[in-house]
PDB file of N, CA and C in Angstrom:
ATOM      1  N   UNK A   1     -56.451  -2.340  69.610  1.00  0.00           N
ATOM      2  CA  UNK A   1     -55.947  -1.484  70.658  1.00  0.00           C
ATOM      3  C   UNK A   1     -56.731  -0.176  70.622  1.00  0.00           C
ATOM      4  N   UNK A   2     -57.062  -0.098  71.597  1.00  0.00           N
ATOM      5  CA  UNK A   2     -57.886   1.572  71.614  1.00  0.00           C
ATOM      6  C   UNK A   2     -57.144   3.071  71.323  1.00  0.00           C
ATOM      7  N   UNK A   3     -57.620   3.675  70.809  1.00  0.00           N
ATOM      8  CA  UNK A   3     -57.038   4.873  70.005  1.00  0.00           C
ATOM      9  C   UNK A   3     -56.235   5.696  71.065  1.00  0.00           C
ATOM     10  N   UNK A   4     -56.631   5.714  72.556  1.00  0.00           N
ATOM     11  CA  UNK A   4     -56.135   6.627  73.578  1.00  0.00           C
ATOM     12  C   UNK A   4     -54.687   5.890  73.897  1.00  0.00           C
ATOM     13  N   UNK A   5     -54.964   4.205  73.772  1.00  0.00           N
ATOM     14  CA  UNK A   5     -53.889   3.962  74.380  1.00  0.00           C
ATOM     15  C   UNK A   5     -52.939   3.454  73.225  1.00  0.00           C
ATOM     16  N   UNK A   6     -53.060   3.463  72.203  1.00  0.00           N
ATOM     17  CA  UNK A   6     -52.344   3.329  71.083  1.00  0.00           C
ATOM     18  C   UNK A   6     -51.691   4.821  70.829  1.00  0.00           C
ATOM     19  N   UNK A   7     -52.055   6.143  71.049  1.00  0.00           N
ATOM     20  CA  UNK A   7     -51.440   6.976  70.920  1.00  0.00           C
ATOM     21  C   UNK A   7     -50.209   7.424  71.949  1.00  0.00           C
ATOM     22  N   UNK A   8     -50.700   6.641  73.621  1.00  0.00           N
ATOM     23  CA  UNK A   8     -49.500   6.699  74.543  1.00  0.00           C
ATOM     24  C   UNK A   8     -48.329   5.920  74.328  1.00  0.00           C
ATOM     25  N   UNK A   9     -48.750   4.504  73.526  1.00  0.00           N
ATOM     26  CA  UNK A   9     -47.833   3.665  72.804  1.00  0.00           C
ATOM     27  C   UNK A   9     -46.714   5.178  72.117  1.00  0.00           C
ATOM     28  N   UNK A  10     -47.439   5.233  71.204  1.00  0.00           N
ATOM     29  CA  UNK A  10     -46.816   5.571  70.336  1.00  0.00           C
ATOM     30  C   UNK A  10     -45.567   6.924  70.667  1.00  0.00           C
ATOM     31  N   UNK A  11     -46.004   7.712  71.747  1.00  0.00           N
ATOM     32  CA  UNK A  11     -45.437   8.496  72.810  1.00  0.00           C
ATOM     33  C   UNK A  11     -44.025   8.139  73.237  1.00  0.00           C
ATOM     34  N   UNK A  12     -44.435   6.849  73.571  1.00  0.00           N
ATOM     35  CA  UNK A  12     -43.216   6.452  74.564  1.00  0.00           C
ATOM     36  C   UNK A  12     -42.342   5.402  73.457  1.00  0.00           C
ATOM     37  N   UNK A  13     -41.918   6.064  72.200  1.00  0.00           N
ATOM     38  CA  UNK A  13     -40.928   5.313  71.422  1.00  0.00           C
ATOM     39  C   UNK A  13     -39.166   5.881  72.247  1.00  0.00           C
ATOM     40  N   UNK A  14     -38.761   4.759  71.989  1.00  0.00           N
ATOM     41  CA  UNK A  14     -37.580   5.696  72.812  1.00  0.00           C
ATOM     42  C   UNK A  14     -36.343   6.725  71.721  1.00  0.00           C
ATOM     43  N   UNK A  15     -36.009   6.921  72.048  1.00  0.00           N
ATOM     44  CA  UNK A  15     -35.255   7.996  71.453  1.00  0.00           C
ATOM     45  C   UNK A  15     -33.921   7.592  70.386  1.00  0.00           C
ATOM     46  N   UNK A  16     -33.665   6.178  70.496  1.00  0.00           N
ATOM     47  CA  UNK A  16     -32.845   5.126  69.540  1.00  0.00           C
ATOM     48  C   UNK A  16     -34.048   5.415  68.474  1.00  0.00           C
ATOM     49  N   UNK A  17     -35.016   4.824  68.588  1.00  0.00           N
ATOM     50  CA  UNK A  17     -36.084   4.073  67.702  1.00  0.00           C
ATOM     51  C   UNK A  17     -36.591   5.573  67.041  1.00  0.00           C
ATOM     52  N   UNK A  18     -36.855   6.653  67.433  1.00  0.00           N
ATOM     53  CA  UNK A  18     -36.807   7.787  66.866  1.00  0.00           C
ATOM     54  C   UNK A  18     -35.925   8.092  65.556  1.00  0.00           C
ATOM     55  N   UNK A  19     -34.729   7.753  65.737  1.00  0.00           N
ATOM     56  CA  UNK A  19     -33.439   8.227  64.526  1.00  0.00           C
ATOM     57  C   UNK A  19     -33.573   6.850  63.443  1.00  0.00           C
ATOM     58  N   UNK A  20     -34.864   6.189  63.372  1.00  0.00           N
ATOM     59  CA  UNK A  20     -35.273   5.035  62.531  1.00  0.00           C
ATOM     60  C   UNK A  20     -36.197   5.560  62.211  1.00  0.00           C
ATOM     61  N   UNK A  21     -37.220   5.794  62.625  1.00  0.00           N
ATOM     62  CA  UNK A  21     -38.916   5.981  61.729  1.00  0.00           C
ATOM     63  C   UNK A  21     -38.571   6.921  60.907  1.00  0.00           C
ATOM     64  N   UNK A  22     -39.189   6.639  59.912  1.00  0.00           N
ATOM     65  CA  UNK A  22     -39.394   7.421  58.864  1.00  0.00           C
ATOM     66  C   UNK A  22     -39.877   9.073  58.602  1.00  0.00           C
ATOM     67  N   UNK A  23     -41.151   8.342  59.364  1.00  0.00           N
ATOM     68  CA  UNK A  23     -42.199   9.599  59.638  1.00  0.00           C
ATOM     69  C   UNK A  23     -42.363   9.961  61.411  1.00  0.00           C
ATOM     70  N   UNK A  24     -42.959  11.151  61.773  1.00  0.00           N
ATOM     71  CA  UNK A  24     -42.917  11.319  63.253  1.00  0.00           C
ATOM     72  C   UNK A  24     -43.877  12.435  63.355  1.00  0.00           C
ATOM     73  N   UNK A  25     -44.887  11.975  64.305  1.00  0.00           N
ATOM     74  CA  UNK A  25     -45.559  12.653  64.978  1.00  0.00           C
ATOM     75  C   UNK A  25     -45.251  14.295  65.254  1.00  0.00           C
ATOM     76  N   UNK A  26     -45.736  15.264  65.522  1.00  0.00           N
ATOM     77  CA  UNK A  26     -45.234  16.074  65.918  1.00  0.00           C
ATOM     78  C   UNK A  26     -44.821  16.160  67.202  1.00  0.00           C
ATOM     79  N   UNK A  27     -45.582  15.316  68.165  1.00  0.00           N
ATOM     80  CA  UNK A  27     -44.861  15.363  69.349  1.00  0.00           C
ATOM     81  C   UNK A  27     -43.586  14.690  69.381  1.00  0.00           C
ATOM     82  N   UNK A  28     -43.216  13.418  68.773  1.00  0.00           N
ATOM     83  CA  UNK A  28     -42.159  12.350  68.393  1.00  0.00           C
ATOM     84  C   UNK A  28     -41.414  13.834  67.626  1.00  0.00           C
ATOM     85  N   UNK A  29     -41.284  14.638  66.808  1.00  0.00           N
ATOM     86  CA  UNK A  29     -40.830  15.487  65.736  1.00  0.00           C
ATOM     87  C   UNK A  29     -40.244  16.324  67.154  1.00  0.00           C
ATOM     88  N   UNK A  30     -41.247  16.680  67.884  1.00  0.00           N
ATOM     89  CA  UNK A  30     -40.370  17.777  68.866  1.00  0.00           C
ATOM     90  C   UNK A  30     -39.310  17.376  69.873  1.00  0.00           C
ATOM     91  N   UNK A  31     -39.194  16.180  70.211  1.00  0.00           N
ATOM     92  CA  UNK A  31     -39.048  15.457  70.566  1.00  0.00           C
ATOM     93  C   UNK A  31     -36.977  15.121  70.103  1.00  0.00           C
ATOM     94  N   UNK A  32     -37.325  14.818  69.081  1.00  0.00           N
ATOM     95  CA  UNK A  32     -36.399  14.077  67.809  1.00  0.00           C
ATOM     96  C   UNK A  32     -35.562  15.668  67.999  1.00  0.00           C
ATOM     97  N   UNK A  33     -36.085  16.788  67.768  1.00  0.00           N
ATOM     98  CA  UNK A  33     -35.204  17.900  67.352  1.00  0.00           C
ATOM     99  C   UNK A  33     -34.873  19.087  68.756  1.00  0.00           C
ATOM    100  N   UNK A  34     -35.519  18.718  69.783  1.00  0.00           N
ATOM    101  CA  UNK A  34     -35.114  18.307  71.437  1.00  0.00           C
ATOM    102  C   UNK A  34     -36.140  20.574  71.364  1.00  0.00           C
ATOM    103  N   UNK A  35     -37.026  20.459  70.945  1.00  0.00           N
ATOM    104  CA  UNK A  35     -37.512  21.439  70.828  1.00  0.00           C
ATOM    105  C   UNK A  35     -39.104  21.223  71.794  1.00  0.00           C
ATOM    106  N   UNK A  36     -39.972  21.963  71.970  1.00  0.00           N
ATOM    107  CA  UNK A  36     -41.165  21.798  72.399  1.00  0.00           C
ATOM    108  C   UNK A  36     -42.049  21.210  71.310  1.00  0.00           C
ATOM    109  N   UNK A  37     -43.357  20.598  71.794  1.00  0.00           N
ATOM    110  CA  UNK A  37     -44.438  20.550  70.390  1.00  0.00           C
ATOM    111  C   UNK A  37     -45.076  22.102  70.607  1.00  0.00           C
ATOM    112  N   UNK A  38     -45.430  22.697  71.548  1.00  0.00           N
ATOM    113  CA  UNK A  38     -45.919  24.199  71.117  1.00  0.00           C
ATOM    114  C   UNK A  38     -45.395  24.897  70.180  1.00  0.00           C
ATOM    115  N   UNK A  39     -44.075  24.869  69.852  1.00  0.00           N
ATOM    116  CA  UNK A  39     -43.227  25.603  69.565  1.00  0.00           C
ATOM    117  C   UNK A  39     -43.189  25.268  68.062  1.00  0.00           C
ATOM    118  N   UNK A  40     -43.200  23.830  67.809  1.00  0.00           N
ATOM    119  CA  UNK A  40     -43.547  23.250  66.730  1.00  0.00           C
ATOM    120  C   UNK A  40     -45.028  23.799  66.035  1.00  0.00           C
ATOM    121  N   UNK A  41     -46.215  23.572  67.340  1.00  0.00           N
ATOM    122  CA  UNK A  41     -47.473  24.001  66.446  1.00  0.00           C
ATOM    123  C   UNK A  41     -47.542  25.296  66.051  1.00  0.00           C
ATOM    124  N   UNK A  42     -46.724  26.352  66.987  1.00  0.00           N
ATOM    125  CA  UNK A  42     -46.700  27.406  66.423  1.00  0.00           C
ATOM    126  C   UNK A  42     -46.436  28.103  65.047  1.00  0.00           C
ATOM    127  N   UNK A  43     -45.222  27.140  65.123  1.00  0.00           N
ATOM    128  CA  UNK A  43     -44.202  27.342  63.396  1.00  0.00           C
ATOM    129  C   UNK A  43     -45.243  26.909  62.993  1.00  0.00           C
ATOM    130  N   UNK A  44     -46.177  25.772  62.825  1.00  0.00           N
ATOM    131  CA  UNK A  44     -46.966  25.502  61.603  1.00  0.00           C
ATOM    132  C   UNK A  44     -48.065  26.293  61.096  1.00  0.00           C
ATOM    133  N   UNK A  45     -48.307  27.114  61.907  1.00  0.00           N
ATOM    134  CA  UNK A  45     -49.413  28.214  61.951  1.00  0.00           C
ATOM    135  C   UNK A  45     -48.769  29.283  61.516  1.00  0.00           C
ATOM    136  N   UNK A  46     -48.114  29.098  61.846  1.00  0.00           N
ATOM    137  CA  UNK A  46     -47.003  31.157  61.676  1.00  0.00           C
ATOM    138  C   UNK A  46     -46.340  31.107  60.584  1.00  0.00           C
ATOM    139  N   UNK A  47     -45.723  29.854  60.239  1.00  0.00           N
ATOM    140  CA  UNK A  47     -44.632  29.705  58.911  1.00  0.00           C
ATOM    141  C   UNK A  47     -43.486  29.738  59.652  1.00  0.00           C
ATOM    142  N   UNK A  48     -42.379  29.083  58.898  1.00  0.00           N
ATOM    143  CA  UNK A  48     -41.155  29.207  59.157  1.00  0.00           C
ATOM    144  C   UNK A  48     -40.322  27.717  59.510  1.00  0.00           C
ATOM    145  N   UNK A  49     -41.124  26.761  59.922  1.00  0.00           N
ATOM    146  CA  UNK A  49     -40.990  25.429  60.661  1.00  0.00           C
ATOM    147  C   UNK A  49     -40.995  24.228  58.943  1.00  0.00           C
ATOM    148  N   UNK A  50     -40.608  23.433  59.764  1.00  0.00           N
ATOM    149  CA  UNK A  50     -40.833  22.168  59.033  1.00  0.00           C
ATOM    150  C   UNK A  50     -41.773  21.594  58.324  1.00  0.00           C
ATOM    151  N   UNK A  51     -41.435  21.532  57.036  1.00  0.00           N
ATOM    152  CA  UNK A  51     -42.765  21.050  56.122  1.00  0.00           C
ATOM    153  C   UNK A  51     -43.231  19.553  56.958  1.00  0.00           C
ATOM    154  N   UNK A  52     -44.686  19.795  57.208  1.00  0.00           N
ATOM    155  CA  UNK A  52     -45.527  18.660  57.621  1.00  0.00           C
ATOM    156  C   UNK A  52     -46.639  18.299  56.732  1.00  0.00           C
ATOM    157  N   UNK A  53     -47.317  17.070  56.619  1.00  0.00           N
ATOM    158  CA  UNK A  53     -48.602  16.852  56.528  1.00  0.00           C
ATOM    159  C   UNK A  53     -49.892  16.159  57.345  1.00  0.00           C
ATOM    160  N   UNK A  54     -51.039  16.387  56.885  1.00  0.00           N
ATOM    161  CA  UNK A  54     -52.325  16.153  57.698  1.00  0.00           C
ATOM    162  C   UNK A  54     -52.198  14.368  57.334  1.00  0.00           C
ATOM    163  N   UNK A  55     -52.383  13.851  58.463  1.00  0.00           N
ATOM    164  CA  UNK A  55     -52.969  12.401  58.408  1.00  0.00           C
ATOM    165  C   UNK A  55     -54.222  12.655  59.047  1.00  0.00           C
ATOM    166  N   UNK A  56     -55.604  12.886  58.649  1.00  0.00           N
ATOM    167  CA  UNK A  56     -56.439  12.892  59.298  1.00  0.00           C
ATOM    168  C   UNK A  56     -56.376  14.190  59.985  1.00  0.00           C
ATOM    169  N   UNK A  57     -56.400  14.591  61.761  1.00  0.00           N
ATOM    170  CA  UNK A  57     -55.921  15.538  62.122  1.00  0.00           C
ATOM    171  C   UNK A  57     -54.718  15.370  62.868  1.00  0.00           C
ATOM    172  N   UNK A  58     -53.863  14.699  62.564  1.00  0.00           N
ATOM    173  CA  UNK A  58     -52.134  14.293  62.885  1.00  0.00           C
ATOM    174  C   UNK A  58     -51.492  15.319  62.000  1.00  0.00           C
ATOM    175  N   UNK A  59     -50.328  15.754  62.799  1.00  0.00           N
ATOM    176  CA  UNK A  59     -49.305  16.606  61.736  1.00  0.00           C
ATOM    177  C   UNK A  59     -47.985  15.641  61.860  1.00  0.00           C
ATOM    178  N   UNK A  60     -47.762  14.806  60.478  1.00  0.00           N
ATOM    179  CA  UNK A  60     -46.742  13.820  60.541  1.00  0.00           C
ATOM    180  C   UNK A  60     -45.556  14.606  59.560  1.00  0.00           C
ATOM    181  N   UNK A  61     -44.443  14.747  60.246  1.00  0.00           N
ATOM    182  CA  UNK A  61     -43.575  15.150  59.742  1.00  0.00           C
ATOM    183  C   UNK A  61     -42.285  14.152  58.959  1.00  0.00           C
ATOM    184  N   UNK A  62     -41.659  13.978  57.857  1.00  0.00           N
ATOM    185  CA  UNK A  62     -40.728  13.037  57.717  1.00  0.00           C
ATOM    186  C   UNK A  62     -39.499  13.589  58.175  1.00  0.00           C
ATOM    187  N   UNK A  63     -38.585  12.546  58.598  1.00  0.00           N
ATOM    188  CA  UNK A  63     -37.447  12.677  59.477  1.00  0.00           C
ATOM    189  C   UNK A  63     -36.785  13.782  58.352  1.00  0.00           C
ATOM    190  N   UNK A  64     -36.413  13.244  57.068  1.00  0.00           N
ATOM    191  CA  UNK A  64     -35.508  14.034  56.592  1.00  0.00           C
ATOM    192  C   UNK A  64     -35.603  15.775  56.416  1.00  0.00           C
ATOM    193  N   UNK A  65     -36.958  15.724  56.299  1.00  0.00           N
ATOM    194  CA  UNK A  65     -37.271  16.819  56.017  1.00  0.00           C
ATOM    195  C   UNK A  65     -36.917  18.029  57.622  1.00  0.00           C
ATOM    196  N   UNK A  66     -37.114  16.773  58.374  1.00  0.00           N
ATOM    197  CA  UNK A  66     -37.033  17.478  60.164  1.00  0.00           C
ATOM    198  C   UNK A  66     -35.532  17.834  60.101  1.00  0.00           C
ATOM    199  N   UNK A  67     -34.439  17.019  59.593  1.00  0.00           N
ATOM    200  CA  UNK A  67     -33.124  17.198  59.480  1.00  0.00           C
ATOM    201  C   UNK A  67     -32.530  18.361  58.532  1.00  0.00           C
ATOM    202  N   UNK A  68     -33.018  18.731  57.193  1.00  0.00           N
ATOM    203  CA  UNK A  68     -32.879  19.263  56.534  1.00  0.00           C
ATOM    204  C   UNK A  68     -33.264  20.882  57.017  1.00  0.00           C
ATOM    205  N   UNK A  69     -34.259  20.984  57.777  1.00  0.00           N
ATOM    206  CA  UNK A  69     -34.785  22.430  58.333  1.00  0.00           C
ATOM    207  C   UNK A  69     -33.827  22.724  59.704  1.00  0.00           C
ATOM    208  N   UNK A  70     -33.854  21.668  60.335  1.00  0.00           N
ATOM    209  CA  UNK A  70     -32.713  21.977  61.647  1.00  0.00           C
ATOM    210  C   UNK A  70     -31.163  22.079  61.175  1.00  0.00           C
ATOM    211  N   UNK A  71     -30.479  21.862  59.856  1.00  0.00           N
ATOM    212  CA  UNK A  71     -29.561  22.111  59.566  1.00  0.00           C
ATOM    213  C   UNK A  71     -29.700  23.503  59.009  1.00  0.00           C
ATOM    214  N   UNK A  72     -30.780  23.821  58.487  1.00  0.00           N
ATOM    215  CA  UNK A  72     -30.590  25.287  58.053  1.00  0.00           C
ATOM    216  C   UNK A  72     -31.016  26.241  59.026  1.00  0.00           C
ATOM    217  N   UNK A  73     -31.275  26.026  59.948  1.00  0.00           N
ATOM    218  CA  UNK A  73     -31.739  27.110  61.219  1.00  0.00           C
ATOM    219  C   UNK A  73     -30.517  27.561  61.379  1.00  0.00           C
TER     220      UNK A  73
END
């Protein structure tokens, strides 16, 4: 599957299947916590946001960790 359209795949998970994956995209992450991804890339630059890591140049966030920061906001 080609990388452009494997990433729109991956876009359009629906929002059930979200509160299952493990790990999540940052757009899937902004998504999941009903926030923007700007808003998201910002925090990751500025501090203050959700611990993420680099897959390559992906910022994959794990769910719990997405849960654990939105409970303490």
């Amino acid at each position: 599957m080609p990388a452009a359209q494997n990433a729109k795949t991956a876009s359009n998970v629906s929002a059930a299947a979200l509160e299952t994956l493990p790990y999540l995209r940052r757009d899937q992450a902004a998504r999941y916590l009903n926030l923007s991804t700007a808003l998201l890339a910002k925090l990751a630059t500025t501090g203050g946001g959700p611990h993420y890591a680099l897959l390559g140049r992906v910022a994959i966030y794990a769910r719990a960790d997405l849960d654990g920061w939105f409970a303490a906001r």
